[in-house]
C-alpha atoms as a PDB file:
ATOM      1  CA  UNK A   1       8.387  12.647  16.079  1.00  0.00           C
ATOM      2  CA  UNK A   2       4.873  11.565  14.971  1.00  0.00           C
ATOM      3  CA  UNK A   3       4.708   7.711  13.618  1.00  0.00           C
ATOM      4  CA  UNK A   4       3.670   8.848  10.111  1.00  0.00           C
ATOM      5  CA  UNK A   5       7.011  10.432  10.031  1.00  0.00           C
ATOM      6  CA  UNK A   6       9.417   7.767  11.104  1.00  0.00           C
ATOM      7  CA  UNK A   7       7.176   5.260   9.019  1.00  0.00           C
ATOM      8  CA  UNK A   8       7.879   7.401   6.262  1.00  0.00           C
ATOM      9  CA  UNK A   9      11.897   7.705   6.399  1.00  0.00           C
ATOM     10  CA  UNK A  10      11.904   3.722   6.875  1.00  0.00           C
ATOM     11  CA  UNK A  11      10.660   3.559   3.696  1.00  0.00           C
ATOM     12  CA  UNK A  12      12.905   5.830   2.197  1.00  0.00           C
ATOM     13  CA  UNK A  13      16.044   4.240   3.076  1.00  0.00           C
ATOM     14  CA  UNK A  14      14.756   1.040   1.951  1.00  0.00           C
ATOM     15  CA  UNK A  15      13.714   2.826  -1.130  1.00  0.00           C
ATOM     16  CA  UNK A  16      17.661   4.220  -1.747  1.00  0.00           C
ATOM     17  CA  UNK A  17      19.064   0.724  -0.887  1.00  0.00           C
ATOM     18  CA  UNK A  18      16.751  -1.224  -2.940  1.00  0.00           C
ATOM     19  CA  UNK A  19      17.190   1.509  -6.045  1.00  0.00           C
ATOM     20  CA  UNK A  20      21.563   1.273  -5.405  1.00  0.00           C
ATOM     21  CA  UNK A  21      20.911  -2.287  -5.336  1.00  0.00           C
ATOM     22  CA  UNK A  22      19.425  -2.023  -8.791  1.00  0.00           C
ATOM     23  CA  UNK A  23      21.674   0.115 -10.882  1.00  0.00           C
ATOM     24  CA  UNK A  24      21.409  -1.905 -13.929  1.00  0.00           C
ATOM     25  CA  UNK A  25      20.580  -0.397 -17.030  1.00  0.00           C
ATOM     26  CA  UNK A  26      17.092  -1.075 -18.397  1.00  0.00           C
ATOM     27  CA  UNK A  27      14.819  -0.029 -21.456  1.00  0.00           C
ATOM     28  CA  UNK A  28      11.406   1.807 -20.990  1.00  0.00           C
ATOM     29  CA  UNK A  29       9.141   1.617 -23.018  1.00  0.00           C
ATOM     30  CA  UNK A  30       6.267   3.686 -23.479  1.00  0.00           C
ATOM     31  CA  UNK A  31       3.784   3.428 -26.497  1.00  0.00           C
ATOM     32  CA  UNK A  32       6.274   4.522 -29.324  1.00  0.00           C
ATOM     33  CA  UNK A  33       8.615   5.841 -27.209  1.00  0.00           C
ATOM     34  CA  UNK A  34      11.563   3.966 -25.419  1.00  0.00           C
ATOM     35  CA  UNK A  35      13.854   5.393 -23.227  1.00  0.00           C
ATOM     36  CA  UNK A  36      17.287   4.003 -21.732  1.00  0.00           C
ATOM     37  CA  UNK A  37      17.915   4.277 -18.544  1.00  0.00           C
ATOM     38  CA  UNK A  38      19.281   2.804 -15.118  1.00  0.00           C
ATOM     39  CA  UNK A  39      17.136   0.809 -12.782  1.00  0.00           C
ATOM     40  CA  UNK A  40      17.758   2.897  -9.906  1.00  0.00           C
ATOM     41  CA  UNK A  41      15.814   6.409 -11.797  1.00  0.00           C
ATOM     42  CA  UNK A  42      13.070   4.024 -13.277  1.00  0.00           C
ATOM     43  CA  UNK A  43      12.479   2.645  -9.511  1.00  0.00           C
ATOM     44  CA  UNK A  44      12.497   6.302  -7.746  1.00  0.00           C
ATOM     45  CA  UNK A  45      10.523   8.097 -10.563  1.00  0.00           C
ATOM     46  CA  UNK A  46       7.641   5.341 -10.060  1.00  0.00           C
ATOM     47  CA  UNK A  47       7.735   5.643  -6.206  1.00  0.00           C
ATOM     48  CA  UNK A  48       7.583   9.711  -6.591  1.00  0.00           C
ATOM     49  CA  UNK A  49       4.721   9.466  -8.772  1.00  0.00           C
ATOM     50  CA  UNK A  50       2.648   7.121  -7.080  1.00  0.00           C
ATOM     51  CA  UNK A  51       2.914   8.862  -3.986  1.00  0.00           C
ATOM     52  CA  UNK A  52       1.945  12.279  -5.342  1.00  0.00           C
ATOM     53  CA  UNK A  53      -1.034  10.217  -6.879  1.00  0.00           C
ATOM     54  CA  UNK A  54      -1.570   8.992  -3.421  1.00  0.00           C
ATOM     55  CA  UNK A  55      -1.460  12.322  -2.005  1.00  0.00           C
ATOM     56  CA  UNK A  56      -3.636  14.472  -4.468  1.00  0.00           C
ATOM     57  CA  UNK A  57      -6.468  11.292  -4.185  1.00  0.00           C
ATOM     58  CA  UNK A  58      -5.758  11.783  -0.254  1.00  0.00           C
ATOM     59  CA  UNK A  59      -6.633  15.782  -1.104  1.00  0.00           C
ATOM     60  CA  UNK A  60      -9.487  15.505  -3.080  1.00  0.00           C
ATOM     61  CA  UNK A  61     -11.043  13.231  -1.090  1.00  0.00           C
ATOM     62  CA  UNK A  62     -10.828  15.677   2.415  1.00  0.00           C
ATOM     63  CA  UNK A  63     -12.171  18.208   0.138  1.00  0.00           C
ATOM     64  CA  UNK A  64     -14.941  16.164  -1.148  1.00  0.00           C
ATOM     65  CA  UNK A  65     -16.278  15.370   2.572  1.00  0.00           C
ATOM     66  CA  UNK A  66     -15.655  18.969   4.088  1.00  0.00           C
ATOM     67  CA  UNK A  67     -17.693  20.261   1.031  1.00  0.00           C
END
């Protein structure tokens, strides 16, 4: 199993405990919007999108030195 891998499931499982530990519900807010919800969702939507973030910069920027 490559590092990257087992690097990558560590930080899930902290992820899930951290997000159980935080089940609290919380207000977002969002310009004029603000929607209720529980810690836990807030916490894994942020990590989801800031990884594919992470990933499409990680993309564009292979594409940008093999073209």
């Amino acid at each position: 199993m490559s590092i990257k891998i087992i690097g990558l499931i560590i930080l899930l499982v902290f992820l899930v405990f951290f997000a159980a530990q935080n089940a609290q519900p919380v207000a977002v807010k969002l310009l004029f919007w603000q929607i209720p919800t529980s810690a836990a969702v807030s916490i894994m939507i942020s990590f989801i999108v800031g990884f594919l973030v992470g990933w499409l910069v990680c993309i564009v920027g292979r594409k940008e030195k093999v073209g």
